[in-house]
C-alpha atoms as a PDB file:
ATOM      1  CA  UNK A   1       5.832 -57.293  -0.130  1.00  0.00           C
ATOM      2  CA  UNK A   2       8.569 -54.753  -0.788  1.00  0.00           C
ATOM      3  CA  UNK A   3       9.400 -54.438   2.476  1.00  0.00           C
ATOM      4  CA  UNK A   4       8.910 -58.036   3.790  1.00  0.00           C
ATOM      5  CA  UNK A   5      12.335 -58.684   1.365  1.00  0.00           C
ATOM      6  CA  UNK A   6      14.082 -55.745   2.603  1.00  0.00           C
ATOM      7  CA  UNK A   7      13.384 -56.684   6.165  1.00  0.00           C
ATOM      8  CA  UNK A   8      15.147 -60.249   5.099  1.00  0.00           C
ATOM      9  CA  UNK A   9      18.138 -58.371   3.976  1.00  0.00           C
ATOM     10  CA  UNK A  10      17.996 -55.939   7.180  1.00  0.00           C
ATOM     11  CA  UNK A  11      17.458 -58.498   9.810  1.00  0.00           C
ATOM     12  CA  UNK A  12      20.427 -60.856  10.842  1.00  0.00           C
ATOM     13  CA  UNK A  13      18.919 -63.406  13.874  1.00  0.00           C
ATOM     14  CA  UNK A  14      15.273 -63.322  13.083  1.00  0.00           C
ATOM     15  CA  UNK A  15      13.405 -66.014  11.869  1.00  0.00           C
ATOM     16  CA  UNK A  16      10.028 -64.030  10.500  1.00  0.00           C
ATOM     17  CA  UNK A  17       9.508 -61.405   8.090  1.00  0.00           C
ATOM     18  CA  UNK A  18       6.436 -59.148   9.897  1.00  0.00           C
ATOM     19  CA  UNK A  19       3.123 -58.979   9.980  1.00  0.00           C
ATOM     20  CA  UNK A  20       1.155 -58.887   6.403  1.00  0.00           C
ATOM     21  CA  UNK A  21      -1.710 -57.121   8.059  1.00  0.00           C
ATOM     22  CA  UNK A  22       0.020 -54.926  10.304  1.00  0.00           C
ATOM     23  CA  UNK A  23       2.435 -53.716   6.754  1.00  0.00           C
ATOM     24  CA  UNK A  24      -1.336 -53.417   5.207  1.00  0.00           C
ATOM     25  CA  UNK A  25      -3.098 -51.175   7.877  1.00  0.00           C
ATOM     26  CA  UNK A  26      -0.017 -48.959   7.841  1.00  0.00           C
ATOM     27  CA  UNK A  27       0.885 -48.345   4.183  1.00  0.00           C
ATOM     28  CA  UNK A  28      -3.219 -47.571   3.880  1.00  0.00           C
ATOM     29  CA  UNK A  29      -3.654 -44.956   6.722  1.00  0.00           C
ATOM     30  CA  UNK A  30      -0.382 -43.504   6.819  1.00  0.00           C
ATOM     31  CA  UNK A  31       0.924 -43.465   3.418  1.00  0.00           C
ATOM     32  CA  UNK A  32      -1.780 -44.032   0.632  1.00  0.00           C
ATOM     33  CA  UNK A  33      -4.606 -42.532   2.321  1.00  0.00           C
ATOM     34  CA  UNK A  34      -2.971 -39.025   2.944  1.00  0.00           C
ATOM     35  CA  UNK A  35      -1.031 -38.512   0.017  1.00  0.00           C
ATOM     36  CA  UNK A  36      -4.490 -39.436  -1.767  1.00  0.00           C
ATOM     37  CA  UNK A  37      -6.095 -36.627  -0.263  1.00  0.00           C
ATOM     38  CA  UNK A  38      -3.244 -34.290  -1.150  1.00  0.00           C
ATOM     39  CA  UNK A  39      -3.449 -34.784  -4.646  1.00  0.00           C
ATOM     40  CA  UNK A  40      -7.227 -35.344  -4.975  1.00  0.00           C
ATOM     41  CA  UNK A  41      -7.758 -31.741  -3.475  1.00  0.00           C
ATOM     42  CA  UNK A  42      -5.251 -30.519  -6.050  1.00  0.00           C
ATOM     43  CA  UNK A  43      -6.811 -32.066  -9.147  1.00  0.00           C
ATOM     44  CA  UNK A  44     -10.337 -30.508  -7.656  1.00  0.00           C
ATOM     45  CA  UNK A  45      -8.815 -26.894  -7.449  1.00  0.00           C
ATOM     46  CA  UNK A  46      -7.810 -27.429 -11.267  1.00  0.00           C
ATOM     47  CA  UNK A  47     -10.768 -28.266 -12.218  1.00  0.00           C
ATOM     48  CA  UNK A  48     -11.291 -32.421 -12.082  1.00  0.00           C
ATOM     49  CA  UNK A  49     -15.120 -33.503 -11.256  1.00  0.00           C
ATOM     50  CA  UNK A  50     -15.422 -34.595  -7.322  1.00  0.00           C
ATOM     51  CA  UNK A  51     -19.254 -35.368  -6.609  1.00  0.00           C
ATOM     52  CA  UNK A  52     -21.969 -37.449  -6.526  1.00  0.00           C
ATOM     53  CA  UNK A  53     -24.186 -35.813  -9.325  1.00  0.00           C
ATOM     54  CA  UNK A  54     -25.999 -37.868 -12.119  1.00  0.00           C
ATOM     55  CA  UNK A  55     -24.733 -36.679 -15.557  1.00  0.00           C
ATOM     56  CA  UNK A  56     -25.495 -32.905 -17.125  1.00  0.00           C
ATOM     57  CA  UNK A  57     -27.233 -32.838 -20.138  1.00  0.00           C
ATOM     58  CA  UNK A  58     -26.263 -30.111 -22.697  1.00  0.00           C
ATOM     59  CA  UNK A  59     -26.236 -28.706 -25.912  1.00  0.00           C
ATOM     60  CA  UNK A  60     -22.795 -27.502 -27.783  1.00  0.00           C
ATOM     61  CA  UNK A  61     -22.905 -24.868 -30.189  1.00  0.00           C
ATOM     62  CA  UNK A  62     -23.357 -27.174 -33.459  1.00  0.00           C
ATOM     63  CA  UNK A  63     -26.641 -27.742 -31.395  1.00  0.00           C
ATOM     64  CA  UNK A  64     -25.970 -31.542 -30.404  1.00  0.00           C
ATOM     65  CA  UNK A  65     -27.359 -32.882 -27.262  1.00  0.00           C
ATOM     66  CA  UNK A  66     -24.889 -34.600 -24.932  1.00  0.00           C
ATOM     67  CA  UNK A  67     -24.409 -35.530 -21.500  1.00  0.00           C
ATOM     68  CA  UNK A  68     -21.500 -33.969 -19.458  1.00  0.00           C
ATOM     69  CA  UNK A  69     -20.198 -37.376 -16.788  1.00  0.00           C
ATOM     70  CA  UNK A  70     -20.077 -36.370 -13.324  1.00  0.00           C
ATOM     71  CA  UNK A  71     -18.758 -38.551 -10.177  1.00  0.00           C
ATOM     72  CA  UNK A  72     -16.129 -38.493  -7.968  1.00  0.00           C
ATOM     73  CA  UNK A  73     -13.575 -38.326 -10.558  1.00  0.00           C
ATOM     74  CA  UNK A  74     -10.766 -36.426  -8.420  1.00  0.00           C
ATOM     75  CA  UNK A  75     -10.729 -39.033  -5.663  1.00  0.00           C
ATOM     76  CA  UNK A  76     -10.200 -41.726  -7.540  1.00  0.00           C
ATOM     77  CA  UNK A  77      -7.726 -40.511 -10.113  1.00  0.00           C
ATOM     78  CA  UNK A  78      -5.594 -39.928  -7.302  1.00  0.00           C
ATOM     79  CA  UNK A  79      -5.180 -43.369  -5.634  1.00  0.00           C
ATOM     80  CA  UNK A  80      -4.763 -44.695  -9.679  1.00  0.00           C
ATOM     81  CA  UNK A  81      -1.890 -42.911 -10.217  1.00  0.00           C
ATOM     82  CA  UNK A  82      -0.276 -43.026  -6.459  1.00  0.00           C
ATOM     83  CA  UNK A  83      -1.080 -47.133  -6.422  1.00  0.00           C
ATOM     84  CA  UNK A  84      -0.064 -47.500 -10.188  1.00  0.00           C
ATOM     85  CA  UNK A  85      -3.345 -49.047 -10.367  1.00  0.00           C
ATOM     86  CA  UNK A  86      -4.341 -47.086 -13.736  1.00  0.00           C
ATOM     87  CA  UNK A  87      -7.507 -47.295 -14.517  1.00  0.00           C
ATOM     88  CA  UNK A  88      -9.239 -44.383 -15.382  1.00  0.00           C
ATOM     89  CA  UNK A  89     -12.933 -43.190 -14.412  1.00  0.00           C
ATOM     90  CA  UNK A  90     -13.115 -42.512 -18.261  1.00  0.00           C
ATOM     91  CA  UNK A  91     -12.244 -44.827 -21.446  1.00  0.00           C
ATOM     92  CA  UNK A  92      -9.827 -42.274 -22.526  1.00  0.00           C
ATOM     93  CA  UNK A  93      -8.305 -42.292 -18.745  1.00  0.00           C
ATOM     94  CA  UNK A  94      -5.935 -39.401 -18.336  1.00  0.00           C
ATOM     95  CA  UNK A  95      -6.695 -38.088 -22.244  1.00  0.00           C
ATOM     96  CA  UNK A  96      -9.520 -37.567 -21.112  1.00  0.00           C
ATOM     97  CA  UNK A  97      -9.854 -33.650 -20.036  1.00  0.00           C
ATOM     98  CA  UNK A  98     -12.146 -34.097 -16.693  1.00  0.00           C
ATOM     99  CA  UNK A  99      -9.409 -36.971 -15.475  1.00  0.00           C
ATOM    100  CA  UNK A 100      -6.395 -34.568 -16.998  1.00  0.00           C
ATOM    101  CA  UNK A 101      -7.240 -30.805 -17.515  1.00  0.00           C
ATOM    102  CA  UNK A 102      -4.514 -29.325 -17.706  1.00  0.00           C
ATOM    103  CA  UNK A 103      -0.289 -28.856 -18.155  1.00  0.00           C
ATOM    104  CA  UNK A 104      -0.060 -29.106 -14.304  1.00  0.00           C
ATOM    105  CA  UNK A 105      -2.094 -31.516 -13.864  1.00  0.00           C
ATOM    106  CA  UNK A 106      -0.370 -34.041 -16.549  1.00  0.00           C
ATOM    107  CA  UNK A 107       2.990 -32.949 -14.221  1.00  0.00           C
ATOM    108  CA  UNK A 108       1.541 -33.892 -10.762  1.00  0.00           C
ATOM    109  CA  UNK A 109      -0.182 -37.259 -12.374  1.00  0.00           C
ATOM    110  CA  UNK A 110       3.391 -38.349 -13.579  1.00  0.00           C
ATOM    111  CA  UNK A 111       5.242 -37.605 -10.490  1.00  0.00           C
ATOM    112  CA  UNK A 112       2.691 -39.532  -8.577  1.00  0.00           C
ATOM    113  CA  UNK A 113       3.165 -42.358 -10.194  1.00  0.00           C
ATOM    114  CA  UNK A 114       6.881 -42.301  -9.496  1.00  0.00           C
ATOM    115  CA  UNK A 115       6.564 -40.818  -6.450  1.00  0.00           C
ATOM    116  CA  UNK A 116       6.391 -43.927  -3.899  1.00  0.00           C
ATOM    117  CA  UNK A 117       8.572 -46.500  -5.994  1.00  0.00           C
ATOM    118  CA  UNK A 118      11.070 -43.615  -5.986  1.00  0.00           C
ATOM    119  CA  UNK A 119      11.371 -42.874  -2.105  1.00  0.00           C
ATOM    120  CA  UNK A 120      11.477 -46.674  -1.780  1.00  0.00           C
ATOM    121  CA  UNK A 121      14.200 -46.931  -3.025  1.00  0.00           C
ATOM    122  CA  UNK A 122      15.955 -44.375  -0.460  1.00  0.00           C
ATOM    123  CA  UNK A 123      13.582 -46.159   2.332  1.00  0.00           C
ATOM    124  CA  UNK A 124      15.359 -49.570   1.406  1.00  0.00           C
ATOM    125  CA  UNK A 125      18.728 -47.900   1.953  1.00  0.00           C
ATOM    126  CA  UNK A 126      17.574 -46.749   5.623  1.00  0.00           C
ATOM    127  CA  UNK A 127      16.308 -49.890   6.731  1.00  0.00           C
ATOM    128  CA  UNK A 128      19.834 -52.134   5.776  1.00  0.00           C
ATOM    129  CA  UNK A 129      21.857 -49.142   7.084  1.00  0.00           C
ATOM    130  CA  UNK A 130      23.565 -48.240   3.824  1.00  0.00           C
ATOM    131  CA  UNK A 131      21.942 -45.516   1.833  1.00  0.00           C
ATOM    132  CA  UNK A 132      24.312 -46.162  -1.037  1.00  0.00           C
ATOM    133  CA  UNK A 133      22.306 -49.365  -2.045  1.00  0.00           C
ATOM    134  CA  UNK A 134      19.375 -47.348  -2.234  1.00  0.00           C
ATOM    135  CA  UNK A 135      21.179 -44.972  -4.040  1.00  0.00           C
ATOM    136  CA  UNK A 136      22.931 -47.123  -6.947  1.00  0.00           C
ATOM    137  CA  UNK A 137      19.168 -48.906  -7.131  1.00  0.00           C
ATOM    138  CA  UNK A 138      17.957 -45.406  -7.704  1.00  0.00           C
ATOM    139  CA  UNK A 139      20.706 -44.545 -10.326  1.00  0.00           C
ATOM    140  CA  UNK A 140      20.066 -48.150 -12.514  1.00  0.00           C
ATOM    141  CA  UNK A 141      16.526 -47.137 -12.745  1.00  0.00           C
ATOM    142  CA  UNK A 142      17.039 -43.694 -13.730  1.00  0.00           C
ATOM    143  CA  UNK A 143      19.580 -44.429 -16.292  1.00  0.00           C
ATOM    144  CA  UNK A 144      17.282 -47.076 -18.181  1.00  0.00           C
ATOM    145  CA  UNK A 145      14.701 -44.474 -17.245  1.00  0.00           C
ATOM    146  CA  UNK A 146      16.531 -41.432 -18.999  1.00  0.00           C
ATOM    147  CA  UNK A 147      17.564 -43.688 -22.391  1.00  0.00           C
ATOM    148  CA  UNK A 148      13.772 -45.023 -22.788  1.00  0.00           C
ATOM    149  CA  UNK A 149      12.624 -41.072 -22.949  1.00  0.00           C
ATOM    150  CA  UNK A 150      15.220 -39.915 -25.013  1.00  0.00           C
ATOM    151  CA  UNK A 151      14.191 -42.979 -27.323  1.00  0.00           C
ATOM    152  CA  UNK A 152      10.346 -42.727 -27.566  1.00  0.00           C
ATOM    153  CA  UNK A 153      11.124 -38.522 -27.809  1.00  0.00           C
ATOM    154  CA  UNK A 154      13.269 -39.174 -30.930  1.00  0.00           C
ATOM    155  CA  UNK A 155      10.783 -42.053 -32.613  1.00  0.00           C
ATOM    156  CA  UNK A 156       7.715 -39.710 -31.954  1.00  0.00           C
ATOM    157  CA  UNK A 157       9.246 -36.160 -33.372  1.00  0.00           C
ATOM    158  CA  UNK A 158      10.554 -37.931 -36.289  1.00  0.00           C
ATOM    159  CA  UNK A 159       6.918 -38.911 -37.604  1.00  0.00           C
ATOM    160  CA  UNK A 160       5.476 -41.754 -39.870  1.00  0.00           C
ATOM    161  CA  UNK A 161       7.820 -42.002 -42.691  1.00  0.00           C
ATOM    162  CA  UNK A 162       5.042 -43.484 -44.908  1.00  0.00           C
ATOM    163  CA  UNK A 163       2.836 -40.769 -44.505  1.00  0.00           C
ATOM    164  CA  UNK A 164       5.195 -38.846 -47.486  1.00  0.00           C
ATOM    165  CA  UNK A 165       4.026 -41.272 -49.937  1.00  0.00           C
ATOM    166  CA  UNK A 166       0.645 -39.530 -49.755  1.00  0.00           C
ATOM    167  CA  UNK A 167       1.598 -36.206 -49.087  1.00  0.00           C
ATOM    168  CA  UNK A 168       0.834 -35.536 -45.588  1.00  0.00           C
ATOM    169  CA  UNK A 169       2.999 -34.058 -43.358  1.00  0.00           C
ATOM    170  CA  UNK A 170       5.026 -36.723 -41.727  1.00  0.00           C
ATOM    171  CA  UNK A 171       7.045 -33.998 -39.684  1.00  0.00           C
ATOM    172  CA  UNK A 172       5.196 -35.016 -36.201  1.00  0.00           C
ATOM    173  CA  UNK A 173       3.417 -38.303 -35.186  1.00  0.00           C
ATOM    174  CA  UNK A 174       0.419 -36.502 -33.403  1.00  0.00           C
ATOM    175  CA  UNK A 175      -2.031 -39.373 -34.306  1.00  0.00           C
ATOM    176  CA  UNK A 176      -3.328 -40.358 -31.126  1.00  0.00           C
ATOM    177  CA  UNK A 177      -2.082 -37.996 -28.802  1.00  0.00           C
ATOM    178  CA  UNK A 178      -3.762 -34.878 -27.350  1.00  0.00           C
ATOM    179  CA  UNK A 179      -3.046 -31.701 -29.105  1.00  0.00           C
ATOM    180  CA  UNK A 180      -2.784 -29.603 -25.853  1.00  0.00           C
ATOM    181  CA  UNK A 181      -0.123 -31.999 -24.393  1.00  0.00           C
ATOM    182  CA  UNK A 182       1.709 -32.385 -27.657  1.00  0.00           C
ATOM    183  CA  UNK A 183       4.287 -35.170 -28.257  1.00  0.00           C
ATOM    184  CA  UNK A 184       7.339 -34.995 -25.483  1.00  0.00           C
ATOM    185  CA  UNK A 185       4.820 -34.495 -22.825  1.00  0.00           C
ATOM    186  CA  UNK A 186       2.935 -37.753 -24.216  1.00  0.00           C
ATOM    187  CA  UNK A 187       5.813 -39.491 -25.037  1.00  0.00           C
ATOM    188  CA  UNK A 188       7.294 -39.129 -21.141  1.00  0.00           C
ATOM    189  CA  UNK A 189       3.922 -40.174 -19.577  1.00  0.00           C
ATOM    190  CA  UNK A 190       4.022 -43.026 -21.880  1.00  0.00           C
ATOM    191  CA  UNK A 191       7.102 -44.292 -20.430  1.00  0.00           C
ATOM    192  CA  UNK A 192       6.671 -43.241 -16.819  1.00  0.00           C
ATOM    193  CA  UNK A 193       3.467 -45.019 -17.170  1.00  0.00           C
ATOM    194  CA  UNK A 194       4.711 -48.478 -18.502  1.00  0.00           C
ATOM    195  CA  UNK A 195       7.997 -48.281 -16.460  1.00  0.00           C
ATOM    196  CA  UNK A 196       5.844 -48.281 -13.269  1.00  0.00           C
ATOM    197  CA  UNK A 197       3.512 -50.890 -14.266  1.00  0.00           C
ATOM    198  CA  UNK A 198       0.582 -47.969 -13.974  1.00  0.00           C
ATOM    199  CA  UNK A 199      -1.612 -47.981 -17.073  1.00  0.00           C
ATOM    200  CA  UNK A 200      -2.790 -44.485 -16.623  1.00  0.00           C
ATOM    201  CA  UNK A 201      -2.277 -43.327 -20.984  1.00  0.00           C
ATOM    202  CA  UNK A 202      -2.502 -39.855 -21.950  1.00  0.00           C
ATOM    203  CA  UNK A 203      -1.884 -41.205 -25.533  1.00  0.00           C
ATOM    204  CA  UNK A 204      -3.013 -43.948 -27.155  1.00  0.00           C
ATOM    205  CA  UNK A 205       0.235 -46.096 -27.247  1.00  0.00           C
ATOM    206  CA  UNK A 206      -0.706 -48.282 -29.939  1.00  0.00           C
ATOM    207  CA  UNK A 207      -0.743 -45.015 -32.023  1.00  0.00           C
ATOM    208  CA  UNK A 208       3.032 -44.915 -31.874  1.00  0.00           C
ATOM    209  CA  UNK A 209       5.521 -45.169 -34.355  1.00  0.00           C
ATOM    210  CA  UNK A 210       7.310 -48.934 -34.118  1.00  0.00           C
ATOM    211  CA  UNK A 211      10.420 -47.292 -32.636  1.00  0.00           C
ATOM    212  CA  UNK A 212       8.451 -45.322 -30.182  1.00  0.00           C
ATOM    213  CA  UNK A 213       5.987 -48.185 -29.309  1.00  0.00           C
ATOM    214  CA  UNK A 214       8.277 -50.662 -28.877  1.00  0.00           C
ATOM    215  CA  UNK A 215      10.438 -48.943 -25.731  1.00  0.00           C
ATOM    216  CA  UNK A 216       7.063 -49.193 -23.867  1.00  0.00           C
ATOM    217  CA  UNK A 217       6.255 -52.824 -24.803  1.00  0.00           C
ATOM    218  CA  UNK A 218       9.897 -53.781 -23.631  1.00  0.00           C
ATOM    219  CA  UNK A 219      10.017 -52.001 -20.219  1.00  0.00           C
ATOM    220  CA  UNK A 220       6.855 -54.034 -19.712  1.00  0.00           C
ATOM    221  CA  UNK A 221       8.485 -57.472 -20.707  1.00  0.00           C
ATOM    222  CA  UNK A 222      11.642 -57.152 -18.558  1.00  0.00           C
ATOM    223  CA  UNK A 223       9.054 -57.348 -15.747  1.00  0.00           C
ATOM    224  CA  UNK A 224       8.581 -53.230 -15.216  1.00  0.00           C
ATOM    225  CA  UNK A 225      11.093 -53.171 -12.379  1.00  0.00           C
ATOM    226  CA  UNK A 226      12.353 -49.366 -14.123  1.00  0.00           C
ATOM    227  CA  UNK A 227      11.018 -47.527 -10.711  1.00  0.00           C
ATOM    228  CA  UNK A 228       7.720 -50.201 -11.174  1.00  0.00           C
ATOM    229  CA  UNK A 229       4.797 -50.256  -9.295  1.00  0.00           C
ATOM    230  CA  UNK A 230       4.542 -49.691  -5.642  1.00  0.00           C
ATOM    231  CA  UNK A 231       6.398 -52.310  -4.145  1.00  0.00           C
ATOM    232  CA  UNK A 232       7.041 -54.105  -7.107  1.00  0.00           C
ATOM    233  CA  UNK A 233       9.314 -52.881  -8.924  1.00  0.00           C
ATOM    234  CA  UNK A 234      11.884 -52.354  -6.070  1.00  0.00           C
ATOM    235  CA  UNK A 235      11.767 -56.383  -5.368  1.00  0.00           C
ATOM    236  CA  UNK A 236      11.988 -57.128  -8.727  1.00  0.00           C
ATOM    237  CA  UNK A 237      15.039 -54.881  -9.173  1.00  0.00           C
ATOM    238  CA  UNK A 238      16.473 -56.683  -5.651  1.00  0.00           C
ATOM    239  CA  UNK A 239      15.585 -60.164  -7.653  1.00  0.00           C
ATOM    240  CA  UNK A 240      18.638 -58.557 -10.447  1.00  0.00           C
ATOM    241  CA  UNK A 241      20.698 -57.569  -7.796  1.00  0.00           C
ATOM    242  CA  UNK A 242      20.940 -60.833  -6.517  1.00  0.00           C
ATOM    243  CA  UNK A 243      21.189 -62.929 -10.008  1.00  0.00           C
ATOM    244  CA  UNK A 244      23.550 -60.012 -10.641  1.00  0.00           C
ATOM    245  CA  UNK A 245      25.975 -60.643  -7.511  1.00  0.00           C
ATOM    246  CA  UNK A 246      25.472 -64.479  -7.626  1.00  0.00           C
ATOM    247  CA  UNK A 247      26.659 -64.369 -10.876  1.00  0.00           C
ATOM    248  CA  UNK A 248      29.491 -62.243 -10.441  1.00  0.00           C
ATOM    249  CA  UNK A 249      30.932 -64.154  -7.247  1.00  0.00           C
ATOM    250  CA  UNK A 250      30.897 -67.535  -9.501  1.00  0.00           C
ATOM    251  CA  UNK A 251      32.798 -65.485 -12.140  1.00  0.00           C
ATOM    252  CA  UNK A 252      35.649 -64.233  -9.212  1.00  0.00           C
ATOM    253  CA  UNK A 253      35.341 -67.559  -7.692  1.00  0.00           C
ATOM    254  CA  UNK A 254      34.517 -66.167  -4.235  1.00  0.00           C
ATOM    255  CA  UNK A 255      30.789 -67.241  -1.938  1.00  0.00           C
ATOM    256  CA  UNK A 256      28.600 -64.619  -3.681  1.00  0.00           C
ATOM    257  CA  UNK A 257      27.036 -62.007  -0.688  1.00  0.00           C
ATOM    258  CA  UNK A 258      24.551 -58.936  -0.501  1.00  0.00           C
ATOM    259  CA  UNK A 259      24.707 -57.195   2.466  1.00  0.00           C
ATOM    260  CA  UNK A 260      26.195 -59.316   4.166  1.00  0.00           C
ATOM    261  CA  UNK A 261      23.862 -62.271   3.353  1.00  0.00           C
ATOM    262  CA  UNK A 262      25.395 -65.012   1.468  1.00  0.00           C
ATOM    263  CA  UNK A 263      23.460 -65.813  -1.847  1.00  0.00           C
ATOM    264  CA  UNK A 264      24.059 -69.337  -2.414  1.00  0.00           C
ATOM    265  CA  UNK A 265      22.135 -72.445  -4.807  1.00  0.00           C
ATOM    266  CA  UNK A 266      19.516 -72.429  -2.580  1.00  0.00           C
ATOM    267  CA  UNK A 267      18.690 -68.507  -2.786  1.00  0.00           C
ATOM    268  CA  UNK A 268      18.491 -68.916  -6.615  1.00  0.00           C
ATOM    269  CA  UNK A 269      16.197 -71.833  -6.749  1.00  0.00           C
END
């Protein structure tokens, strides 16, 4: 859809937008389907499930019987995080160590899931011929981006203030976050995650502090358009730029106009 709009800005005597199917066919075989295998053969090489097995029956060494889940984990925990489609092959989704083994693996999962709403941004620059639009999109993102982290970071490493009443030690919130990714790293995926309209958790958000919860619950109410989902949250962003320029030319009492399109009564409605 993403690129429909930009088209609509980039074209100037056209009367269509593209082909839906044609936009479809393309973004699957030459975009989604290779960077899936990329990353899918890197989560495999760290050590994420890929197979077809039925589940492995063990015993751990308090002697309790369980059952290990196998399936092809790897493949599909690639195209969730790359299509901010987030949901996991496991309840616990990325906390859960066969989606999310390791350090580097956490890293790769939240750069996927920026990864394409990211370059659109510089791809919507190159198709209107002006890679400084792109650019100051790029910039408002990041900016909201950079004060949501530094928010949830502070909220989280502060603690539960309550918990002195009963003598616990209040000096970390670690309740519902894993222990081996530790609060910044689960504090960052938490807003990378809700920014881009994902749902991929490493951390159990409603285990937050208020402070710290609330930053994800409002980058999901202003419509996730902070990077967003793929596609998404670039048109959504284009939607502010517009109310933004429409509103600003009524202000200066001049015809309001984005890249060289006039935004007028009609384009609002």
């Amino acid at each position: 859809m993403v690129f429909a709009l930009t088209r609509a800005f980039a074209r100037q005597k056209m009367s269509t937008l593209g082909n839906a199917w044609v936009d479809l066919t393309r973004i699957t075989l030459w975009l989604l389907l290779p960077l899936s295998l990329l990353v899918a053969l890197f989560f495999i090489q760290q050590g994420v499930p890929q197979n077809l097995q039925a589940y492995q029956p063990f015993t751990t060494l308090e002697g309790v019987h369980q059952l290990l889940p196998m399936g092809p984990v790897a493949s599909q925990e690639a195209i969730k995080l790359l299509g901010t489609n987030g949901g996991g092959f496991f309840n616990a989704n990325s906390a859960h160590p066969f989606e999310n083994p390791t350090a580097l693996t956490n890293l790769v999962q939240m750069l996927a899931i920026f990864l394409i709403p990211a370059a659109l941004c510089f791809a919507f620059g190159e198709v209107v011929s002006d890679r400084r639009q792109g650019r100051a999109i790029l910039w408002a993102m990041t900016l909201i981006f950079i004060l949501c982290v530094a928010v949830v970071m502070w909220a989280e490493t502060r603690g539960n203030p309550h918990l002195l009443t009963l003598g616990a030690d209040s000096s970390l919130n670690m309740e519902g976050k894993e222990s081996r990714f530790g609060i910044l790293a689960s504090s960052l995926f938490a807003v990378i995650t809700t920014a881009a309209s994902c749902g991929a958790v490493n951390a159990m958000h409603d285990s937050f502090t208020a402070l710290g919860g609330m930053v994800p619950m409002w980058l999901m109410q202003i419509g996730e358009v902070v990077f967003g989902g793929v596609g998404s949250g670039l048109y959504g962003m284009l939607l502010f730029v517009m109310l933004a320029v429409f509103i600003a030319g009524l202000m200066v009492g001049r015809t309001p106009e984005y890249l060289g399109k006039k935004i007028d009564v009609r384009e609002m409605k």
